[in-house]
PDB file of N, CA and C in Angstrom:
ATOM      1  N   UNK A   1      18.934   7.101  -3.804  1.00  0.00           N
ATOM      2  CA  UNK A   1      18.081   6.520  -4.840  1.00  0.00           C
ATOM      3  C   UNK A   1      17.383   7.634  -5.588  1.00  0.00           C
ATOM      4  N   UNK A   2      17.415   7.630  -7.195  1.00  0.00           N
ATOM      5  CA  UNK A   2      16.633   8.765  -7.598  1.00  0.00           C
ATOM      6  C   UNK A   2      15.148   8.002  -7.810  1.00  0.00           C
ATOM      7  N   UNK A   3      14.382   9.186  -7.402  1.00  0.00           N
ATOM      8  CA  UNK A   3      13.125   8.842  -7.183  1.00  0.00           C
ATOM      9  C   UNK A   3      12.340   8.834  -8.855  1.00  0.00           C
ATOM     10  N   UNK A   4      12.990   9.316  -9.628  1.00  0.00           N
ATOM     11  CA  UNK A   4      12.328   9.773 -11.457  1.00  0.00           C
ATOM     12  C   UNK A   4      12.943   8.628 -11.653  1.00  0.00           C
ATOM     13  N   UNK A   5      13.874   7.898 -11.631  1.00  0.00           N
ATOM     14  CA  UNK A   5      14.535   6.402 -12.610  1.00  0.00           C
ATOM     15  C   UNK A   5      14.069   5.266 -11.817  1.00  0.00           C
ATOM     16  N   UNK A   6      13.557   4.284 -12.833  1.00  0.00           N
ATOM     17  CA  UNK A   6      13.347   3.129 -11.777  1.00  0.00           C
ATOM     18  C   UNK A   6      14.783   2.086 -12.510  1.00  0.00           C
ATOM     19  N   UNK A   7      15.689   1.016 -11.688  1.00  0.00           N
ATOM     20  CA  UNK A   7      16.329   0.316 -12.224  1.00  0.00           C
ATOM     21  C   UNK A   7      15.446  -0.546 -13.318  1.00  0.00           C
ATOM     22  N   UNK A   8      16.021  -1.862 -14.267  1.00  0.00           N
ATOM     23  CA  UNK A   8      15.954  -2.462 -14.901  1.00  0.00           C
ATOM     24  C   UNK A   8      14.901  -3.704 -14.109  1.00  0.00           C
ATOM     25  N   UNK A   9      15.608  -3.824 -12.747  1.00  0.00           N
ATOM     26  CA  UNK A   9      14.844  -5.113 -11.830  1.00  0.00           C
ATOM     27  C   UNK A   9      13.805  -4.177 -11.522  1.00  0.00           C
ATOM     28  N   UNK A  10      13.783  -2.895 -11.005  1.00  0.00           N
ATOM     29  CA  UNK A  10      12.059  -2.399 -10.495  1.00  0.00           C
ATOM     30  C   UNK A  10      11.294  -2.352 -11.781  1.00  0.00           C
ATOM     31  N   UNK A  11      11.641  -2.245 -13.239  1.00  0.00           N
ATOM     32  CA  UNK A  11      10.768  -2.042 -14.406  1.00  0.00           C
ATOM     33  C   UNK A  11      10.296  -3.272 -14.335  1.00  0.00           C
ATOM     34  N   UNK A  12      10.982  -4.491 -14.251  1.00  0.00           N
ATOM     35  CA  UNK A  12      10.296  -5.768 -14.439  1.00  0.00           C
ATOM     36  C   UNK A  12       9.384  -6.296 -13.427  1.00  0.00           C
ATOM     37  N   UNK A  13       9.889  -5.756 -12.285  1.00  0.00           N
ATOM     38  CA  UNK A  13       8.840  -6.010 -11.053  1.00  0.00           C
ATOM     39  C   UNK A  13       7.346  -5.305 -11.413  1.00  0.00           C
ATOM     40  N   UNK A  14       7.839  -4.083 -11.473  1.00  0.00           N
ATOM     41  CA  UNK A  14       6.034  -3.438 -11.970  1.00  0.00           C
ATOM     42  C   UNK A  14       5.602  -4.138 -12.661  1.00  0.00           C
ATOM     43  N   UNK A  15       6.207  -4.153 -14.285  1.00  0.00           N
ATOM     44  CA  UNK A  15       5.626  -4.637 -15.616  1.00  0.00           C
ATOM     45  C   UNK A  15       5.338  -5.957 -14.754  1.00  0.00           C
ATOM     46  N   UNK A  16       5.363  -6.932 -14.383  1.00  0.00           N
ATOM     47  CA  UNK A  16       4.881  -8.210 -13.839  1.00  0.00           C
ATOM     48  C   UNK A  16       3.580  -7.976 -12.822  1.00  0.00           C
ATOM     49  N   UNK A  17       3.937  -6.798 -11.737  1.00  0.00           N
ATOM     50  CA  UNK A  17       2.875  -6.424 -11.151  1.00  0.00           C
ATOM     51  C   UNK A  17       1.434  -6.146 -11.560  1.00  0.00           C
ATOM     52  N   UNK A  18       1.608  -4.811 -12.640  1.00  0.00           N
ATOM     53  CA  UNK A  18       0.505  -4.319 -12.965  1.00  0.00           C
ATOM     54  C   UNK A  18       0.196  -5.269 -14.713  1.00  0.00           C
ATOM     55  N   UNK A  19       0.531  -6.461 -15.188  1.00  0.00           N
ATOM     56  CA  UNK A  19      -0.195  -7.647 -16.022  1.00  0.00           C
ATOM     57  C   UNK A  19      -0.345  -8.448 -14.841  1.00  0.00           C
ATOM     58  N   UNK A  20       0.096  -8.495 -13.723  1.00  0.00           N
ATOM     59  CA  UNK A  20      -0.718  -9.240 -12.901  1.00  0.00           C
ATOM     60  C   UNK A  20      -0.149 -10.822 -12.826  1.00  0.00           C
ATOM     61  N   UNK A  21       0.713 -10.474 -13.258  1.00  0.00           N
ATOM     62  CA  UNK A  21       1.816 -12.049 -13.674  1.00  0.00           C
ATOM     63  C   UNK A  21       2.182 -12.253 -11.945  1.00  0.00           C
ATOM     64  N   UNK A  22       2.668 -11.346 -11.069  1.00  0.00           N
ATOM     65  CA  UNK A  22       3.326 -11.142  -9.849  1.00  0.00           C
ATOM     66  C   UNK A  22       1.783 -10.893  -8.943  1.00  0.00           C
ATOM     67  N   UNK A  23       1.805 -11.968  -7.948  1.00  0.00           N
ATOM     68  CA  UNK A  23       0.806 -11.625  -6.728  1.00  0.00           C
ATOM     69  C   UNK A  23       1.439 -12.146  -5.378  1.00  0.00           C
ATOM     70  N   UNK A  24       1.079 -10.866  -4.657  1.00  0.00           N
ATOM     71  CA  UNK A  24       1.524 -10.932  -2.963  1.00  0.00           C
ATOM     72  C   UNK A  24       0.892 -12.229  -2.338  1.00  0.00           C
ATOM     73  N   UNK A  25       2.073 -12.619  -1.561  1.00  0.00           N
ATOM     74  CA  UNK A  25       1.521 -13.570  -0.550  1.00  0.00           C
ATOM     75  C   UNK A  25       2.020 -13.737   0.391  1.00  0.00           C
ATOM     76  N   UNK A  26       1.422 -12.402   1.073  1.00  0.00           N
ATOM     77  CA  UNK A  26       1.718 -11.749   2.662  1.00  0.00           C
ATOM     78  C   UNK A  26       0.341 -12.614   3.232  1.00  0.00           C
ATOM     79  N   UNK A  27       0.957 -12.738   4.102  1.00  0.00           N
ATOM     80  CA  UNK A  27       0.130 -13.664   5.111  1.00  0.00           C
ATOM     81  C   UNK A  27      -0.505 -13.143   6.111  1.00  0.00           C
ATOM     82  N   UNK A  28      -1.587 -13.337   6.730  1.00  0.00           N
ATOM     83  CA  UNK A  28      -2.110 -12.857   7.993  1.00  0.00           C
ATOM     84  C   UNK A  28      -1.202 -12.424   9.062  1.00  0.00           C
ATOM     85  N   UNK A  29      -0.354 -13.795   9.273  1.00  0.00           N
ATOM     86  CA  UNK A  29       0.825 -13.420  10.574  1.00  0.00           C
ATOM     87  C   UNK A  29       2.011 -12.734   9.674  1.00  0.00           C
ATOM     88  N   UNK A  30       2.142 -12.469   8.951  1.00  0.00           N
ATOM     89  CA  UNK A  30       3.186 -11.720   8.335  1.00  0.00           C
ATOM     90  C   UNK A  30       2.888 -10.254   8.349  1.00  0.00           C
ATOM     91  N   UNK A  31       1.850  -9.976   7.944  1.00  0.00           N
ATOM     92  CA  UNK A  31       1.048  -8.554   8.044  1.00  0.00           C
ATOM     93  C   UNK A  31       0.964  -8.264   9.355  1.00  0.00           C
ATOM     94  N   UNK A  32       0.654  -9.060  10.356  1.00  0.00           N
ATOM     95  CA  UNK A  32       0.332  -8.560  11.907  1.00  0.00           C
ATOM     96  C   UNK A  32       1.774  -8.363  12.464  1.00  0.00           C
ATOM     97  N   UNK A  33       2.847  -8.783  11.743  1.00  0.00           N
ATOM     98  CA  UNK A  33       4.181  -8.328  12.231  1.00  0.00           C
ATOM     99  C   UNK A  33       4.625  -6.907  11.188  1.00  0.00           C
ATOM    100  N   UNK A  34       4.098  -6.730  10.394  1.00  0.00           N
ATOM    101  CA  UNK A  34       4.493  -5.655   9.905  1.00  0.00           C
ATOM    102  C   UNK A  34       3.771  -4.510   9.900  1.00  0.00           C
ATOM    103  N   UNK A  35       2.438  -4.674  10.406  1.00  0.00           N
ATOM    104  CA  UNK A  35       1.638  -3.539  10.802  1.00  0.00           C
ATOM    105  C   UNK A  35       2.327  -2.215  11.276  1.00  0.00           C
ATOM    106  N   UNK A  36       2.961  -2.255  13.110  1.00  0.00           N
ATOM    107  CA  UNK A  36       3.933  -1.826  13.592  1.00  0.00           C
ATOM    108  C   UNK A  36       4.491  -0.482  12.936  1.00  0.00           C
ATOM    109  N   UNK A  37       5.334  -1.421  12.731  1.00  0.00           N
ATOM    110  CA  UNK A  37       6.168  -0.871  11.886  1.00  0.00           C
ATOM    111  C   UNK A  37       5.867   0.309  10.408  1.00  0.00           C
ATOM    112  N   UNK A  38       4.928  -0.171   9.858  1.00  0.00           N
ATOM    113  CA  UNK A  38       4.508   0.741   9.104  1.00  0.00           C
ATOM    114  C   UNK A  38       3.643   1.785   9.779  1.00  0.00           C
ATOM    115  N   UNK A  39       2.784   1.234  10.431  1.00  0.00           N
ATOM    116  CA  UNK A  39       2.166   2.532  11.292  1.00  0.00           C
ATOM    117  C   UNK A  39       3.098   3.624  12.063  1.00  0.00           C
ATOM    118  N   UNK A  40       3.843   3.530  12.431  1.00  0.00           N
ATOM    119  CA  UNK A  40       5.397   4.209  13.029  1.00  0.00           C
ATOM    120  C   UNK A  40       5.945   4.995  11.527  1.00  0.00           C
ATOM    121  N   UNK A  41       5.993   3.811  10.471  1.00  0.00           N
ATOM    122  CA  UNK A  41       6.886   4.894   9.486  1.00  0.00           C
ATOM    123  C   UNK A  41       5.798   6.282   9.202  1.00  0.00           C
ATOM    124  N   UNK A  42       4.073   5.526   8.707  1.00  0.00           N
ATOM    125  CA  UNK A  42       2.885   6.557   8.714  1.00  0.00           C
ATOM    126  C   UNK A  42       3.199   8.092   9.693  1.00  0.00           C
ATOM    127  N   UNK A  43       3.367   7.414  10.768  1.00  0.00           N
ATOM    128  CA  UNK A  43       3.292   8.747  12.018  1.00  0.00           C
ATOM    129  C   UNK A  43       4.246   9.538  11.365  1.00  0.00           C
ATOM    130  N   UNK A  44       5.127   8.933  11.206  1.00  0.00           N
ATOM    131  CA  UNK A  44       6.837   9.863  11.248  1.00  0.00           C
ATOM    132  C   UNK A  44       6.393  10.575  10.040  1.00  0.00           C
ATOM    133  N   UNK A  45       5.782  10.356   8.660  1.00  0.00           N
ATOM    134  CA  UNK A  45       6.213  10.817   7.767  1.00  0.00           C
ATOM    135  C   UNK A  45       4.479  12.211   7.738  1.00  0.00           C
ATOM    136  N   UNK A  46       3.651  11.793   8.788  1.00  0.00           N
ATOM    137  CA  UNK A  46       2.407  12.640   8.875  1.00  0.00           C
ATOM    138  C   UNK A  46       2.473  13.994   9.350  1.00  0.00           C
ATOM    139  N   UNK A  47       3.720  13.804  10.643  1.00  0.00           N
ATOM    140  CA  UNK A  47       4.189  14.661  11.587  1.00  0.00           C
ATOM    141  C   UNK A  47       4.611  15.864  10.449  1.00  0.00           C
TER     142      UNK A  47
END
């Protein structure tokens, strides 16, 4: 993946994101399963 180009679907995802058209709806128990996991990717990438 080049990290300088975003595709056509990530331009529209932002542009929706940041007007605010697009809002998360991660859930309490959805977040407590993905905590984990991101804390693990955190470590790996701190190391």
């Amino acid at each position: 993946m080049n990290k300088g180009k975003l595709s056509q679907e990530e331009k529209t995802l932002l542009d929706a994101v940041e007007s605010g058209e697009y809002e998360s709806t991660l859930t309490k128990s959805r977040r407590k399963e993905l905590e984990p996991a991101a804390n693990l990717t955190f470590k790996k990438i701190s190391e």
